[in-house]
C-alpha atoms as a PDB file:
ATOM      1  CA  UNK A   1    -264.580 -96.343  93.564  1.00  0.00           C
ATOM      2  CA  UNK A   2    -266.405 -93.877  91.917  1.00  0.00           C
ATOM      3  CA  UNK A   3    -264.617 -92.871  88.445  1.00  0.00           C
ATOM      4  CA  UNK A   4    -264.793 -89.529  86.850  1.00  0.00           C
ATOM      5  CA  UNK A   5    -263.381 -87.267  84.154  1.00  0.00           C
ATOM      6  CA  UNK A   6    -261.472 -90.217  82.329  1.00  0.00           C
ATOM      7  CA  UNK A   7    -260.133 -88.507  79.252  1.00  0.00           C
ATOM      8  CA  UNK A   8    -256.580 -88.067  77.491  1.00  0.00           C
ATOM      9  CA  UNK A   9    -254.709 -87.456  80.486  1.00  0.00           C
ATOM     10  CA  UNK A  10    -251.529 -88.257  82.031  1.00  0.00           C
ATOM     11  CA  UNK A  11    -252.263 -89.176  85.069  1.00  0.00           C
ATOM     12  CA  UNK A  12    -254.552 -90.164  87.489  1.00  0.00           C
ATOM     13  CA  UNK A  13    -255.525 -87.911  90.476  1.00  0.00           C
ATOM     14  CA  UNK A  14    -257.317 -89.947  93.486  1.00  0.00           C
ATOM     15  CA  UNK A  15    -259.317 -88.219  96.242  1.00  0.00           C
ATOM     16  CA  UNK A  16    -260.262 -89.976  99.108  1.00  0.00           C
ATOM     17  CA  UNK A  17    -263.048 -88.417 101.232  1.00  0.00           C
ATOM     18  CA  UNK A  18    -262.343 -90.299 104.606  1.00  0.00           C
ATOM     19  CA  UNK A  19    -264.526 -88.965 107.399  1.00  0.00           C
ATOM     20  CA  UNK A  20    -265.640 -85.404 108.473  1.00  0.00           C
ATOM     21  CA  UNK A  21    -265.148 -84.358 112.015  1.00  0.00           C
ATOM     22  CA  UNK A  22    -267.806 -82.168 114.199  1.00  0.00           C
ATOM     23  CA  UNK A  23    -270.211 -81.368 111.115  1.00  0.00           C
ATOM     24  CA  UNK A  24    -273.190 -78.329 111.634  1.00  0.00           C
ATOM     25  CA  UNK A  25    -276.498 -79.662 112.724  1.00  0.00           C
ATOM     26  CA  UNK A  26    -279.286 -78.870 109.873  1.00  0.00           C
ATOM     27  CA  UNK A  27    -282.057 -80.865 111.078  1.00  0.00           C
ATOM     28  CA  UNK A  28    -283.526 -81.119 114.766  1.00  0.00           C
ATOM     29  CA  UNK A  29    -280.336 -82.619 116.407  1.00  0.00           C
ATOM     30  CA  UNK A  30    -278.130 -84.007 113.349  1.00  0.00           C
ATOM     31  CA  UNK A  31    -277.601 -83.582 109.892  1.00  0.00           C
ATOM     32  CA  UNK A  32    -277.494 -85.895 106.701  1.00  0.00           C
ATOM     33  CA  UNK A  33    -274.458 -85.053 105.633  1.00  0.00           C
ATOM     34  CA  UNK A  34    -272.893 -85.888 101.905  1.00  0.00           C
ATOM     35  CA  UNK A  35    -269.552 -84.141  99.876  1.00  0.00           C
ATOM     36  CA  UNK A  36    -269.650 -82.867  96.557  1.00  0.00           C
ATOM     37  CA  UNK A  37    -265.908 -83.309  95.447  1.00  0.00           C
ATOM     38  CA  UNK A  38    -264.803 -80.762  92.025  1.00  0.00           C
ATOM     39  CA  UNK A  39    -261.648 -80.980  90.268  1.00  0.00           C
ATOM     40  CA  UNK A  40    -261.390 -78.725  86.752  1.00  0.00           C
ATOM     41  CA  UNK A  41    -264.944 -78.890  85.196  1.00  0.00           C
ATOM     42  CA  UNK A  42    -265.498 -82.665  86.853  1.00  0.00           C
ATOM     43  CA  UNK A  43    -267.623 -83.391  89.790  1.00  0.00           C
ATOM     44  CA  UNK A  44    -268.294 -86.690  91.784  1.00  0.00           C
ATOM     45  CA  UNK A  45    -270.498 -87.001  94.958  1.00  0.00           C
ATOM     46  CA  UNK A  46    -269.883 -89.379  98.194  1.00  0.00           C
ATOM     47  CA  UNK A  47    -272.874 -91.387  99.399  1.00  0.00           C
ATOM     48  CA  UNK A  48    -275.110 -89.556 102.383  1.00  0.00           C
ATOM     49  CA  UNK A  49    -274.551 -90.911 105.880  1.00  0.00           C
ATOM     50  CA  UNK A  50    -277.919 -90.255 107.927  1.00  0.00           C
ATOM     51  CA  UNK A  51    -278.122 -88.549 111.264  1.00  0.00           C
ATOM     52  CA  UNK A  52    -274.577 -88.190 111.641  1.00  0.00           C
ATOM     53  CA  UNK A  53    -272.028 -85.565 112.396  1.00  0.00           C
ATOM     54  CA  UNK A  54    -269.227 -87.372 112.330  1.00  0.00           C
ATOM     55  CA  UNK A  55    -269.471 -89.311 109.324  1.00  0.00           C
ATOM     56  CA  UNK A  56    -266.833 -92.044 107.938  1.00  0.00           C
ATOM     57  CA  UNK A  57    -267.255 -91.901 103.981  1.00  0.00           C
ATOM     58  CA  UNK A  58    -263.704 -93.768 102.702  1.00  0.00           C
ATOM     59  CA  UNK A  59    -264.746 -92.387  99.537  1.00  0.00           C
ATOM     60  CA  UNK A  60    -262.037 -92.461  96.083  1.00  0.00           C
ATOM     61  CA  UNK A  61    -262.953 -90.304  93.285  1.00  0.00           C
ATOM     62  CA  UNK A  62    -260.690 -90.472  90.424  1.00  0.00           C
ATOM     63  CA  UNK A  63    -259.591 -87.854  87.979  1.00  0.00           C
ATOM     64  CA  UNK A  64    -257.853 -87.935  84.880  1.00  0.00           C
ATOM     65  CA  UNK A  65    -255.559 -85.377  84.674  1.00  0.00           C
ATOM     66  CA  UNK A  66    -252.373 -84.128  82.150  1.00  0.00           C
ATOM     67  CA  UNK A  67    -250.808 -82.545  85.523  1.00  0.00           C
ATOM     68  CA  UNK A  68    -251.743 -82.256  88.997  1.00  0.00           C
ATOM     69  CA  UNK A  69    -253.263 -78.535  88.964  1.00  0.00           C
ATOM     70  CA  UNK A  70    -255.790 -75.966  90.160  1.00  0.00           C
ATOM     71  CA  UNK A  71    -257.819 -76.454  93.038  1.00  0.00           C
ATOM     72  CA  UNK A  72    -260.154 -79.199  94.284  1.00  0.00           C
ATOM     73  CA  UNK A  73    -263.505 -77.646  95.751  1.00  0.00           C
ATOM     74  CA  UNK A  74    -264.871 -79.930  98.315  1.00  0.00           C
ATOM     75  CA  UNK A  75    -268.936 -78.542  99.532  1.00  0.00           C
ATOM     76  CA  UNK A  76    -270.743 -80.232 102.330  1.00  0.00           C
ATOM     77  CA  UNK A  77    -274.735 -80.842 102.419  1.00  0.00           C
ATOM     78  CA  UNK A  78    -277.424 -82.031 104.474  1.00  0.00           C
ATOM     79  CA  UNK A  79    -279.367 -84.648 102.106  1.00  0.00           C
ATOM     80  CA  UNK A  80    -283.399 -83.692 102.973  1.00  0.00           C
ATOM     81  CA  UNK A  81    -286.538 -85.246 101.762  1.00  0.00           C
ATOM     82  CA  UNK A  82    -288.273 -82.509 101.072  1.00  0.00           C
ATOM     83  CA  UNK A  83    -286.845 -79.112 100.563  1.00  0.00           C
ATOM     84  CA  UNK A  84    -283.786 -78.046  99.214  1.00  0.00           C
ATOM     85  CA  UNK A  85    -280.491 -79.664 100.950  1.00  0.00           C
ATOM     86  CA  UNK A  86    -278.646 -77.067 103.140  1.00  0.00           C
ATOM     87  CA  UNK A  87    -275.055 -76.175 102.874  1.00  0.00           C
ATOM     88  CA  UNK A  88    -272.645 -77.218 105.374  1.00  0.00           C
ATOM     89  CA  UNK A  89    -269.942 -75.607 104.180  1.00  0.00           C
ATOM     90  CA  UNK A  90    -267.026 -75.666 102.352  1.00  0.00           C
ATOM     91  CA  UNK A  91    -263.213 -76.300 101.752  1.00  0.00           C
ATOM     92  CA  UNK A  92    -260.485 -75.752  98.946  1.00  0.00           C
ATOM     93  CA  UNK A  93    -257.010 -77.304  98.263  1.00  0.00           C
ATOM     94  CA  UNK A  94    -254.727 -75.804  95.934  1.00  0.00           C
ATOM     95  CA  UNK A  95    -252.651 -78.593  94.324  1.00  0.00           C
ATOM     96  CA  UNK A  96    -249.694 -76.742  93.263  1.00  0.00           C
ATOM     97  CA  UNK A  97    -247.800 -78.404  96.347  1.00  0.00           C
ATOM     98  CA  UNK A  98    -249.021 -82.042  94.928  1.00  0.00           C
ATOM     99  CA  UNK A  99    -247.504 -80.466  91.963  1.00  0.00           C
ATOM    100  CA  UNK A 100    -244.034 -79.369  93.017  1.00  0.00           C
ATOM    101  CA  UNK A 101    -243.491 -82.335  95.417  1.00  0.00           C
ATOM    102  CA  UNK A 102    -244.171 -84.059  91.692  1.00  0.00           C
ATOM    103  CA  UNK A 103    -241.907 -82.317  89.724  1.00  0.00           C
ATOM    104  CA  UNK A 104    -239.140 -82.988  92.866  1.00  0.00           C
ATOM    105  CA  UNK A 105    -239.828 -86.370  92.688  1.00  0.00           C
ATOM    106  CA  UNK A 106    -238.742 -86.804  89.144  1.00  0.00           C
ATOM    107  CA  UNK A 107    -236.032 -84.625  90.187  1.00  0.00           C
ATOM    108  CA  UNK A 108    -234.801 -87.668  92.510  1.00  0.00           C
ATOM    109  CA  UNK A 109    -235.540 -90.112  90.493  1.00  0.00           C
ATOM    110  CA  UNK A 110    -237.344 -91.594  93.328  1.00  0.00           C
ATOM    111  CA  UNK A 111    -239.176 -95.202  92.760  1.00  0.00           C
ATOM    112  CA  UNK A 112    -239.369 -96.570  95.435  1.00  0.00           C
ATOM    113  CA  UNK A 113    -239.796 -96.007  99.229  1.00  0.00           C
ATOM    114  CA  UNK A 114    -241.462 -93.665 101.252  1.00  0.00           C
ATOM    115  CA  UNK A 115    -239.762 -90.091 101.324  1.00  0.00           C
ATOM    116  CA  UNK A 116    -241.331 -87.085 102.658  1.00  0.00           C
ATOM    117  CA  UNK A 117    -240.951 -84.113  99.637  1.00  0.00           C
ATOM    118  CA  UNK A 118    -243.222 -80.847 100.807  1.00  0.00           C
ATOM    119  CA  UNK A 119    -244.119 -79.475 104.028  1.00  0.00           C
ATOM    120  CA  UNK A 120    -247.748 -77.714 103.367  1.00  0.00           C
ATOM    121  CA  UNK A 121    -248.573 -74.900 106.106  1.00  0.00           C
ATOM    122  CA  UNK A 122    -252.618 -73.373 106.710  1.00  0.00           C
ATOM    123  CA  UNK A 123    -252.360 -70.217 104.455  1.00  0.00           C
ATOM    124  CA  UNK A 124    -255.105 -68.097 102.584  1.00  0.00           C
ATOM    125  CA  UNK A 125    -254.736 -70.656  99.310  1.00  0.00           C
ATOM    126  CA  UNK A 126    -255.306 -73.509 101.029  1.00  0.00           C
ATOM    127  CA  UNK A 127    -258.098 -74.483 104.150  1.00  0.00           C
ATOM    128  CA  UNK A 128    -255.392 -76.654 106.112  1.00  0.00           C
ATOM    129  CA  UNK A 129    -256.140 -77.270 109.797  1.00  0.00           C
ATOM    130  CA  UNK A 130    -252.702 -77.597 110.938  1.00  0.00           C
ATOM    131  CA  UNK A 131    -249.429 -78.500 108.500  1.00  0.00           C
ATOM    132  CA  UNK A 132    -249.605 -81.536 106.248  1.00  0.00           C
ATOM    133  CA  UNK A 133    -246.881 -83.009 104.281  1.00  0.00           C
ATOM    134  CA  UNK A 134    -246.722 -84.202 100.742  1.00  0.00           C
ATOM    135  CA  UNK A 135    -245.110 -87.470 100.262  1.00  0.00           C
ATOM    136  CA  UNK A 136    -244.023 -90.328  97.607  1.00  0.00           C
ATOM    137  CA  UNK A 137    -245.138 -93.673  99.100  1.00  0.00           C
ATOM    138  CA  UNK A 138    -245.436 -97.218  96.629  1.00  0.00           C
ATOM    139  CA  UNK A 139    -245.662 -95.218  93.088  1.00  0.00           C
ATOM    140  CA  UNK A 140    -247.601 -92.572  94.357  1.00  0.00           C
ATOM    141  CA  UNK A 141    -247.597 -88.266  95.397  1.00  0.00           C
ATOM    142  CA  UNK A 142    -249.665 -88.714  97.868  1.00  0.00           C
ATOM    143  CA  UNK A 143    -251.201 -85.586 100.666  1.00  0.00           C
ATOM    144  CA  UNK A 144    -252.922 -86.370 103.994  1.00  0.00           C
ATOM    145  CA  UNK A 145    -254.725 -83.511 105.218  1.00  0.00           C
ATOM    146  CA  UNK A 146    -257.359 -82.258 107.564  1.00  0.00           C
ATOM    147  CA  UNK A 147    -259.747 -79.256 106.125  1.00  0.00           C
ATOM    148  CA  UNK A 148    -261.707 -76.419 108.319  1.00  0.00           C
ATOM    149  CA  UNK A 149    -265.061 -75.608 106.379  1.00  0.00           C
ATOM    150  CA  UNK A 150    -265.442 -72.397 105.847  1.00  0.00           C
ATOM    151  CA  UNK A 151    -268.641 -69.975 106.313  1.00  0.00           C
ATOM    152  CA  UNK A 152    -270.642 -72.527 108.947  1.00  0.00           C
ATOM    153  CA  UNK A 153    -270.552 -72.783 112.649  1.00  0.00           C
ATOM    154  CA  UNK A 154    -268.257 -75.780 112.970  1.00  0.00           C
ATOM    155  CA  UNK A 155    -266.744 -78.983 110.963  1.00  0.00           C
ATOM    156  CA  UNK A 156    -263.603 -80.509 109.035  1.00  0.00           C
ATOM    157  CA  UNK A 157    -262.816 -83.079 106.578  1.00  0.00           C
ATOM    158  CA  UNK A 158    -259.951 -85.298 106.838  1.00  0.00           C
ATOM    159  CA  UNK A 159    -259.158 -86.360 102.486  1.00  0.00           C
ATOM    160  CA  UNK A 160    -256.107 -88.447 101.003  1.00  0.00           C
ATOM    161  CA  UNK A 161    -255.261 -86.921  97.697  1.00  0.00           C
ATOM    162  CA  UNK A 162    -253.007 -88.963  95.603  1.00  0.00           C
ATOM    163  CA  UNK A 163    -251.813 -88.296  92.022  1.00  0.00           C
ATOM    164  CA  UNK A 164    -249.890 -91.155  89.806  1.00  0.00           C
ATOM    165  CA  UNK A 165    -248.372 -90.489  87.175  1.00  0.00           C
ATOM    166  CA  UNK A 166    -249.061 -92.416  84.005  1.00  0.00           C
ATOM    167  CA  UNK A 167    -246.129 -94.624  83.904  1.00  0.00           C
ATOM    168  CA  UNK A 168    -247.433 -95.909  87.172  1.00  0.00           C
ATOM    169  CA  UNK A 169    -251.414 -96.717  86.089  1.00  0.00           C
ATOM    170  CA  UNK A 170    -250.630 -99.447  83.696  1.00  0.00           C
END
């Protein structure tokens, strides 16, 4: 688990790169594909999976965070040797439904269980394949979702995206 950003915050946000589905082909018949993962002015980087378009990463990145907002940029590459790596495109995930499903939540009073809070629907703030829903499972908000890359060919992610809350990361 790959740790980054760990400041004064309030909470811990967890991204889990899983596996990326149908990736664009940047070398002769494959690519080298790795994911850059930003969250506020933090970055962390999942290994590279050779000659692979359908790569299985199961990849956490963790984020300290006062509150589970903005937008996590997720960018695709093709690791080479010897030139420059080539883009494979990219994805975006507003957390503002991570935050509201939060907020709810506390609302509740919810500790315990699994309940499902949000419903989150494709829309121009987001790069959802199809609807995902935001739940509260063991302590944590927690988001299962597939993401279309945008501006190449082909290729999706499929990330976990869980934020706890600091009473919960002791």
């Amino acid at each position: 688990m790959e740790e980054a950003g760990r400041g004064t915050g309030c909470g811990l946000l967890k991204v889990v790169v899983a596996r990326g589905r149908s990736l664009a082909v940047r070398d002769f018949t494959s690519s080298d594909p790795y994911v850059i993962v930003r969250v506020a002015d933090t970055t962390a980087k999942t290994k590279v999976i050779n000659s692979c378009l359908n790569p299985v990463w199961n990849e956490e990145m963790t984020f300290s965070m006062k509150e589970p907002v903005g937008v996590i940029k997720f960018e695709v590459f093709d690791w080479d040797r010897f030139k420059y790596d080539d883009k494979m495109g990219h994805a975006f995930l507003d957390l503002q439904p991570v935050a509201a499903a939060t907020k709810l939540r506390r609302a509740l009073r919810l500790t315990a269980g699994e309940t499902k809070l949000r419903k989150v629907a494709p829309d121009v703030d987001n790069c959802l394949l199809s609807d995902s829903f935001v739940m509260y499972s063991n302590g944590e908000v927690v988001l299962d979702a597939w993401l279309r890359l945008r501006d190449v060919e082909s290729g999706e992610l499929f990330i976990t995206v869980k934020w706890i809350e600091a009473e919960n990361t002791k």
